[in-house]
C-alpha atoms as a PDB file:
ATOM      1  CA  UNK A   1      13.627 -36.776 -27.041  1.00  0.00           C
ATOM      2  CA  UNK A   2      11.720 -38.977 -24.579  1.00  0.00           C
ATOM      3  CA  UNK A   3      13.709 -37.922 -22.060  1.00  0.00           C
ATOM      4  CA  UNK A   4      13.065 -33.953 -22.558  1.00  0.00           C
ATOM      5  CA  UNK A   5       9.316 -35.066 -22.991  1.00  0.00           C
ATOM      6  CA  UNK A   6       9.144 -36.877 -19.907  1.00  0.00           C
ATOM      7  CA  UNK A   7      11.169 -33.822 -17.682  1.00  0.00           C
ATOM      8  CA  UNK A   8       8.779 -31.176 -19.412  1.00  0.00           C
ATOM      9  CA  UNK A   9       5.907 -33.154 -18.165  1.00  0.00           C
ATOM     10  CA  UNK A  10       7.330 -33.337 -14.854  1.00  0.00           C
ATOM     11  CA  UNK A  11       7.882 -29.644 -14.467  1.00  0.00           C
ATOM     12  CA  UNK A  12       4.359 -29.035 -16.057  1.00  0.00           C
ATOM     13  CA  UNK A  13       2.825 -31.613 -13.339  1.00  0.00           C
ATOM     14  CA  UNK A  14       4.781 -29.749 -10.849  1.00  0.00           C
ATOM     15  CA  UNK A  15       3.822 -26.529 -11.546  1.00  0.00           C
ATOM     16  CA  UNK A  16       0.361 -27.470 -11.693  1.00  0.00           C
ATOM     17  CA  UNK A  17       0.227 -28.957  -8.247  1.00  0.00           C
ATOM     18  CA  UNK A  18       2.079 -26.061  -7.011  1.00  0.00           C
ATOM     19  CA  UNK A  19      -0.961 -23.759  -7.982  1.00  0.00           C
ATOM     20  CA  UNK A  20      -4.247 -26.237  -7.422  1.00  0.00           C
ATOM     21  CA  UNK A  21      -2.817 -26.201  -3.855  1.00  0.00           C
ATOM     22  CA  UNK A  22      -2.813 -23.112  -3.365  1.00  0.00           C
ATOM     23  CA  UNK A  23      -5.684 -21.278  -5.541  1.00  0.00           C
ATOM     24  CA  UNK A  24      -8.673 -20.175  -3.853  1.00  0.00           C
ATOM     25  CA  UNK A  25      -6.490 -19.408  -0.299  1.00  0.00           C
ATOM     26  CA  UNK A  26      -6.310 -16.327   0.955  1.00  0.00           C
ATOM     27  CA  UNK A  27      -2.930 -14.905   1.143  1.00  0.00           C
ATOM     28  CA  UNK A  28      -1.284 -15.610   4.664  1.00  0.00           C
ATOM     29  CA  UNK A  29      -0.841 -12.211   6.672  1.00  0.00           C
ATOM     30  CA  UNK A  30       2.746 -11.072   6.062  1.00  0.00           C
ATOM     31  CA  UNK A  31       4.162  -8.166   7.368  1.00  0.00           C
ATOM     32  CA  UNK A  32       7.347  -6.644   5.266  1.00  0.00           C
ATOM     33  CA  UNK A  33       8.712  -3.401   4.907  1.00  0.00           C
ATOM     34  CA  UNK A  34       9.991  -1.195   1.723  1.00  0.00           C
ATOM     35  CA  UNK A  35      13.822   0.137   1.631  1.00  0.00           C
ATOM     36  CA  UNK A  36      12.863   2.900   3.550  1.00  0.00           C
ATOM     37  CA  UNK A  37      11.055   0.976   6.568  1.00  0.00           C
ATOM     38  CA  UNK A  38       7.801   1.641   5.805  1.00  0.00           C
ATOM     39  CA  UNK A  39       5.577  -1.376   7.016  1.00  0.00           C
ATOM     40  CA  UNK A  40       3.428  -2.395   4.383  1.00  0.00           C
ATOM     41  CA  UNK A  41       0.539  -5.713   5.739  1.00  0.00           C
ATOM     42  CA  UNK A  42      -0.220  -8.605   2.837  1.00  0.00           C
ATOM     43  CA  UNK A  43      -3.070  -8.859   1.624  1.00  0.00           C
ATOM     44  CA  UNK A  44      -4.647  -6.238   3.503  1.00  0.00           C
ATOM     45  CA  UNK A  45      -2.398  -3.324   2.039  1.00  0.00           C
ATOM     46  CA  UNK A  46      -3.186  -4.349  -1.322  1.00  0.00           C
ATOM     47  CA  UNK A  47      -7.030  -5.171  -1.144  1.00  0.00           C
ATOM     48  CA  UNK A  48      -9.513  -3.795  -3.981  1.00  0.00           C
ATOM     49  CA  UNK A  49      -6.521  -4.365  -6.572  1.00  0.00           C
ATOM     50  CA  UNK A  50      -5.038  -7.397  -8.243  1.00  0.00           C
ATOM     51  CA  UNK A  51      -1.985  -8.122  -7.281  1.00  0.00           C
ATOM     52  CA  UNK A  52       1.149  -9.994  -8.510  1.00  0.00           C
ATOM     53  CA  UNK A  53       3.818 -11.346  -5.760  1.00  0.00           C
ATOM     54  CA  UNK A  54       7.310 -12.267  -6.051  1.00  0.00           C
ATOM     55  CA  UNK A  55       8.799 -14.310  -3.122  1.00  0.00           C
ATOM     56  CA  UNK A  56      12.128 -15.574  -2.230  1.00  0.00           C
ATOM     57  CA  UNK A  57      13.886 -17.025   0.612  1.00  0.00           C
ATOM     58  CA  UNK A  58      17.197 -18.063  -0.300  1.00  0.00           C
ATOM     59  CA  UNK A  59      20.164 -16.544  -2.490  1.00  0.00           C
ATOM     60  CA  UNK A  60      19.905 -19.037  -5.132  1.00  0.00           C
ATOM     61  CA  UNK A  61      16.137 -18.304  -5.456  1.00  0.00           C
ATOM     62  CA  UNK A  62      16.721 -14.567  -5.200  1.00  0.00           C
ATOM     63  CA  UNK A  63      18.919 -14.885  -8.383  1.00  0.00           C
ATOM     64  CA  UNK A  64      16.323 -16.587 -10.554  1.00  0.00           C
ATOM     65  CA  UNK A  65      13.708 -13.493  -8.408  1.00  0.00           C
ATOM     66  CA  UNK A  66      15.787 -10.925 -10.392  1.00  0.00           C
ATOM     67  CA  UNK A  67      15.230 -12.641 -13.981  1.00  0.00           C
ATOM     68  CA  UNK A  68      11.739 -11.347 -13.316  1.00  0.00           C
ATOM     69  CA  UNK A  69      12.580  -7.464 -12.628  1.00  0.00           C
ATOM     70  CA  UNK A  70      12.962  -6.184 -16.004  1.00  0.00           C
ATOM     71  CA  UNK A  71      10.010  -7.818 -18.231  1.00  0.00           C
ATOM     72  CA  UNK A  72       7.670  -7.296 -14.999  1.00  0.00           C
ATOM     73  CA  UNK A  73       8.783  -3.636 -14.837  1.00  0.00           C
ATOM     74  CA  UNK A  74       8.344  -3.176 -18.380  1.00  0.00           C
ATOM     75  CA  UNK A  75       5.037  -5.499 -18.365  1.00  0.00           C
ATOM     76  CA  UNK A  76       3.149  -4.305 -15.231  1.00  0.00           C
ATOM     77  CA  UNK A  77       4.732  -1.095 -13.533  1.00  0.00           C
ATOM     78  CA  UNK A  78       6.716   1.067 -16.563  1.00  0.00           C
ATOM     79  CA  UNK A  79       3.895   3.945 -18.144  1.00  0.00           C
ATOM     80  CA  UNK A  80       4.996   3.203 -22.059  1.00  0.00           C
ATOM     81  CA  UNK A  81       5.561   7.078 -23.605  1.00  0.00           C
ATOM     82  CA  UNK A  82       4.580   7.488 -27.348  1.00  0.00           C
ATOM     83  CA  UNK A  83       2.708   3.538 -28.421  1.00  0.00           C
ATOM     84  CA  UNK A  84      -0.140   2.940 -29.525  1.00  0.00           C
ATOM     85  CA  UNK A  85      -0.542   1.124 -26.382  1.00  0.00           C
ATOM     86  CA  UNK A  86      -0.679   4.151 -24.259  1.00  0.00           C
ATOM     87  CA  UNK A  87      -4.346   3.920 -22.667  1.00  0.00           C
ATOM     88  CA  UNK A  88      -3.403   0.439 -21.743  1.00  0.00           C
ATOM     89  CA  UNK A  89      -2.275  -0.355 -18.423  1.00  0.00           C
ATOM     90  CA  UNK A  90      -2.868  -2.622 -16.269  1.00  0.00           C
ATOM     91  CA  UNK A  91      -4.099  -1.510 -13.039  1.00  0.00           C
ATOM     92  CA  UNK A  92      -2.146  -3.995 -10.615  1.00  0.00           C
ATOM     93  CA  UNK A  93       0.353  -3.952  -7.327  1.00  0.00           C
ATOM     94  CA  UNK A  94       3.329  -5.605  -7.610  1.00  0.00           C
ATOM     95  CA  UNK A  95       5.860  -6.633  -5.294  1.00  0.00           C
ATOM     96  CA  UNK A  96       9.149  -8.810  -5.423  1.00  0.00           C
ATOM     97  CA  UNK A  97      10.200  -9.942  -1.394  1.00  0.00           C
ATOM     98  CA  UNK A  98      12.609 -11.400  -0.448  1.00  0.00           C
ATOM     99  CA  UNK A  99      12.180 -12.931   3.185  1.00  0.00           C
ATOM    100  CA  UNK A 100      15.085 -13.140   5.289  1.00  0.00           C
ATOM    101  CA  UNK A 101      14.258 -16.317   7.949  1.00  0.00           C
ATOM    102  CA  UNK A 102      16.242 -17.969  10.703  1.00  0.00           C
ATOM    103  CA  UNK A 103      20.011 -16.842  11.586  1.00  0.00           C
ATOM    104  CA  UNK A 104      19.832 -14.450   7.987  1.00  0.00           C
ATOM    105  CA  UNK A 105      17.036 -12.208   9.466  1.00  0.00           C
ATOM    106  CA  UNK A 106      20.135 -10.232  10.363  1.00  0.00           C
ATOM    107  CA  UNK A 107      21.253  -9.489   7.148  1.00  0.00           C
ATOM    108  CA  UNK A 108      17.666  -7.412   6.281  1.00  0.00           C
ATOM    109  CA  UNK A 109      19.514  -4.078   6.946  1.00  0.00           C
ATOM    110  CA  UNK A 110      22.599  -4.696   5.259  1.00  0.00           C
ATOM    111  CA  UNK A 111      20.162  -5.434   2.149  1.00  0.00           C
ATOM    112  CA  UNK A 112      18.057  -3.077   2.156  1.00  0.00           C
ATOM    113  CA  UNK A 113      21.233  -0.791   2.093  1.00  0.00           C
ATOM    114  CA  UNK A 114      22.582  -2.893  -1.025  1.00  0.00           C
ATOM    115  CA  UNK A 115      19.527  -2.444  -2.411  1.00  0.00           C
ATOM    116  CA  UNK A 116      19.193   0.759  -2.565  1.00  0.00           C
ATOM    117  CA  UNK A 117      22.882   1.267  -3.627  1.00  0.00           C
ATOM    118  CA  UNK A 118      22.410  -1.266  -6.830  1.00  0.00           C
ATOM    119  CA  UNK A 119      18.802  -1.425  -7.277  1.00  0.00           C
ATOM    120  CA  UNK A 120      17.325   0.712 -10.054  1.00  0.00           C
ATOM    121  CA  UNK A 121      15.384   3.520  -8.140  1.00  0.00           C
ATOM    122  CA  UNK A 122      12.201   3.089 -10.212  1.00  0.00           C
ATOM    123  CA  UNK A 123      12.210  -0.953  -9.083  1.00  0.00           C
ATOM    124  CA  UNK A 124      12.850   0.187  -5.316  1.00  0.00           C
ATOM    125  CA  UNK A 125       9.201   1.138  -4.640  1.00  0.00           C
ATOM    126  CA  UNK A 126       8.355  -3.026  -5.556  1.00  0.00           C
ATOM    127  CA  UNK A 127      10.701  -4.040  -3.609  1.00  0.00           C
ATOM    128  CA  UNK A 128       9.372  -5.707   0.131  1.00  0.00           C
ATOM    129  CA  UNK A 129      11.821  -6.954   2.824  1.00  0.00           C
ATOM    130  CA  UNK A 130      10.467  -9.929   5.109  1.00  0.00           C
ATOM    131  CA  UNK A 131      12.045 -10.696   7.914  1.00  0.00           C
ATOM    132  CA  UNK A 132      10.345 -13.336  10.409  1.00  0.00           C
ATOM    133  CA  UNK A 133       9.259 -17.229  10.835  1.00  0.00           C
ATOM    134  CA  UNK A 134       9.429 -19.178   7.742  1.00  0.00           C
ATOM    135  CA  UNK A 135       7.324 -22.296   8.450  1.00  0.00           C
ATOM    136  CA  UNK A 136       3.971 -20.472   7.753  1.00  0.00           C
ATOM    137  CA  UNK A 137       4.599 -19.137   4.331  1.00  0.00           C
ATOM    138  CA  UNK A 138       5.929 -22.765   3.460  1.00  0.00           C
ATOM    139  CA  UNK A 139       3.030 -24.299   4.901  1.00  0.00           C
ATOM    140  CA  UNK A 140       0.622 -22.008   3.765  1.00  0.00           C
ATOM    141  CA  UNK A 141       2.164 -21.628  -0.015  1.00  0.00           C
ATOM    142  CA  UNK A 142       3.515 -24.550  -0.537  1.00  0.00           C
ATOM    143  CA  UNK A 143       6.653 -23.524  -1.319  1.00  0.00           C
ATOM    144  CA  UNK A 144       9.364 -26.391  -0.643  1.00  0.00           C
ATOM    145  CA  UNK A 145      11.953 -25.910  -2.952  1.00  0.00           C
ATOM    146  CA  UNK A 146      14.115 -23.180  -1.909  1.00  0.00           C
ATOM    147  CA  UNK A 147      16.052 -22.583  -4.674  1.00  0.00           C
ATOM    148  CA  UNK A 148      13.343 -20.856  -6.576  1.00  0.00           C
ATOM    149  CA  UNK A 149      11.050 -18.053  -6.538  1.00  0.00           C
ATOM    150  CA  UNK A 150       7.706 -18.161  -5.982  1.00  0.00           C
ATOM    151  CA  UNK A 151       5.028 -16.061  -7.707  1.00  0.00           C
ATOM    152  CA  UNK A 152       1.095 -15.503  -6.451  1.00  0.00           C
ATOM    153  CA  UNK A 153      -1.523 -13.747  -8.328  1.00  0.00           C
ATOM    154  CA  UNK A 154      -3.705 -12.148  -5.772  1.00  0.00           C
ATOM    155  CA  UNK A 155      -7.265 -11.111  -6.615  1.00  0.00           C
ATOM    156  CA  UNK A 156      -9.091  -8.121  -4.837  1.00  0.00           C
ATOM    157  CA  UNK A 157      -9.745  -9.407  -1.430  1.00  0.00           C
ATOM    158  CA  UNK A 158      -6.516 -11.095  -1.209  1.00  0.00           C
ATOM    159  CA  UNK A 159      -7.182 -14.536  -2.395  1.00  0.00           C
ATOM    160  CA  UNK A 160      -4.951 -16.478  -4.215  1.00  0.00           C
ATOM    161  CA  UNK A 161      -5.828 -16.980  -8.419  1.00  0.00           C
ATOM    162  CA  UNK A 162      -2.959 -17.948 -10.046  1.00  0.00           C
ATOM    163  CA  UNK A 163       0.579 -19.349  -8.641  1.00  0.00           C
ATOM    164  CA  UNK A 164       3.763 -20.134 -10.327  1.00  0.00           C
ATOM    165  CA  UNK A 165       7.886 -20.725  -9.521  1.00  0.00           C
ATOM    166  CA  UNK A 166      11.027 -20.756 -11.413  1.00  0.00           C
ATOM    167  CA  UNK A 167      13.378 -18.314 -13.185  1.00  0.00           C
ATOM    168  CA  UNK A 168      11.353 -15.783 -15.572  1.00  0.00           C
ATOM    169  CA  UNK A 169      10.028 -17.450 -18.951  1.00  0.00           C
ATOM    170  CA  UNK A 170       7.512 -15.596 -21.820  1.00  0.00           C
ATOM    171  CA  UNK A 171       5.224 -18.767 -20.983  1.00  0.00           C
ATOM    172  CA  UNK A 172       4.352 -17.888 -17.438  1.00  0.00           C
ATOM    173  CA  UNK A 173       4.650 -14.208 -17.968  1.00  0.00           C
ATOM    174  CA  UNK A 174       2.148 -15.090 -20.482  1.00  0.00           C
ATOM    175  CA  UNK A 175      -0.272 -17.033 -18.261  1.00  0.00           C
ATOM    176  CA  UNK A 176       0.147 -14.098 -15.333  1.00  0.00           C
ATOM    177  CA  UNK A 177      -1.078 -11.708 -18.200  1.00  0.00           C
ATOM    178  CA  UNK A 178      -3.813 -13.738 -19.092  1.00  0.00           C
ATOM    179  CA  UNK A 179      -4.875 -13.921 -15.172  1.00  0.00           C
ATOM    180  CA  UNK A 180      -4.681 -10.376 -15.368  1.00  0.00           C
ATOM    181  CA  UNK A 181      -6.790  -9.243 -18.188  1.00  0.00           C
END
């Protein structure tokens, strides 16, 4: 018991200074492009809307990236047909990107084309391919651990409100909502 204590704590604490670093930053400029090479510029593309990122830079971390597809899709993107919820939507971009850095920059086309072979075609619109330098995002985000995927809450003018890593949970899709609302 003490021992699941003390390793909840530690992710908690992690998590934590994960986001006070990094709230209140603007976004760093990224430029990425969609499955079908269109260029689309971070944060400027997005400014005047909130806006919820997804980032990745390794295959491990792009695993635990997918855990978040569905309930975002559902959550942020998907128009729900016939609830009681149906004036309810929440006005926000979203983007999952996976950034291809260093010797796998080569491998962006060969994705993009897997992509849009086994990608859903209603996700494909949210999905941005990076390709570039690494060692600014890392800086800038402090991002360290590549194994997981990193998620930013941007507010209108690009500025950075909420943060958060790891494979998909209800807690931190809660805490993105309440960002959000």
């Amino acid at each position: 018991m003490k021992k699941a204590l003390t390793l909840a704590f530690a992710l908690i604490s992690t998590a934590y200074v994960v986001t006070a670093q990094v709230n209140g930053k603007t976004f760093p400029n990224m430029t990425a492009e969609t499955v079908d090479d269109k260029k689309i510029d971070l944060p400027q593309s997005v400014a005047g809307k909130y806006t919820l990122l997804g980032l990745a830079y390794s295959k491990k971390s792009e695993d635990e990236l997918n855990t978040w597809f569905q309930p975002i899709f559902e959550k942020f993107i998907q128009k729900s047909k016939g609830s009681v919820f149906d004036g309810f939507t929440y006005d926000v971009n979203v983007y999952f990107v996976p950034m291809f850095t260093g010797i796998n920059a080569a491998a962006t086309g060969t994705a993009k084309k897997k992509a849009l072979k086994n990608v859903d075609p209603n996700l494909l619109p949210y999905i941005l391919f990076y390709k570039g330098e690494l060692k600014p995002y890392k800086e800038a985000l402090d991002f360290e651990k590549k194994d997981i995927p990193y998620f930013f809450v941007l507010d209108k003018e690009g500025k950075i409100i909420y943060a958060t890593s790891g494979k998909f949970s209800k807690a931190k899709m809660d805490e993105i909502e309440e960002v959000l609302e």
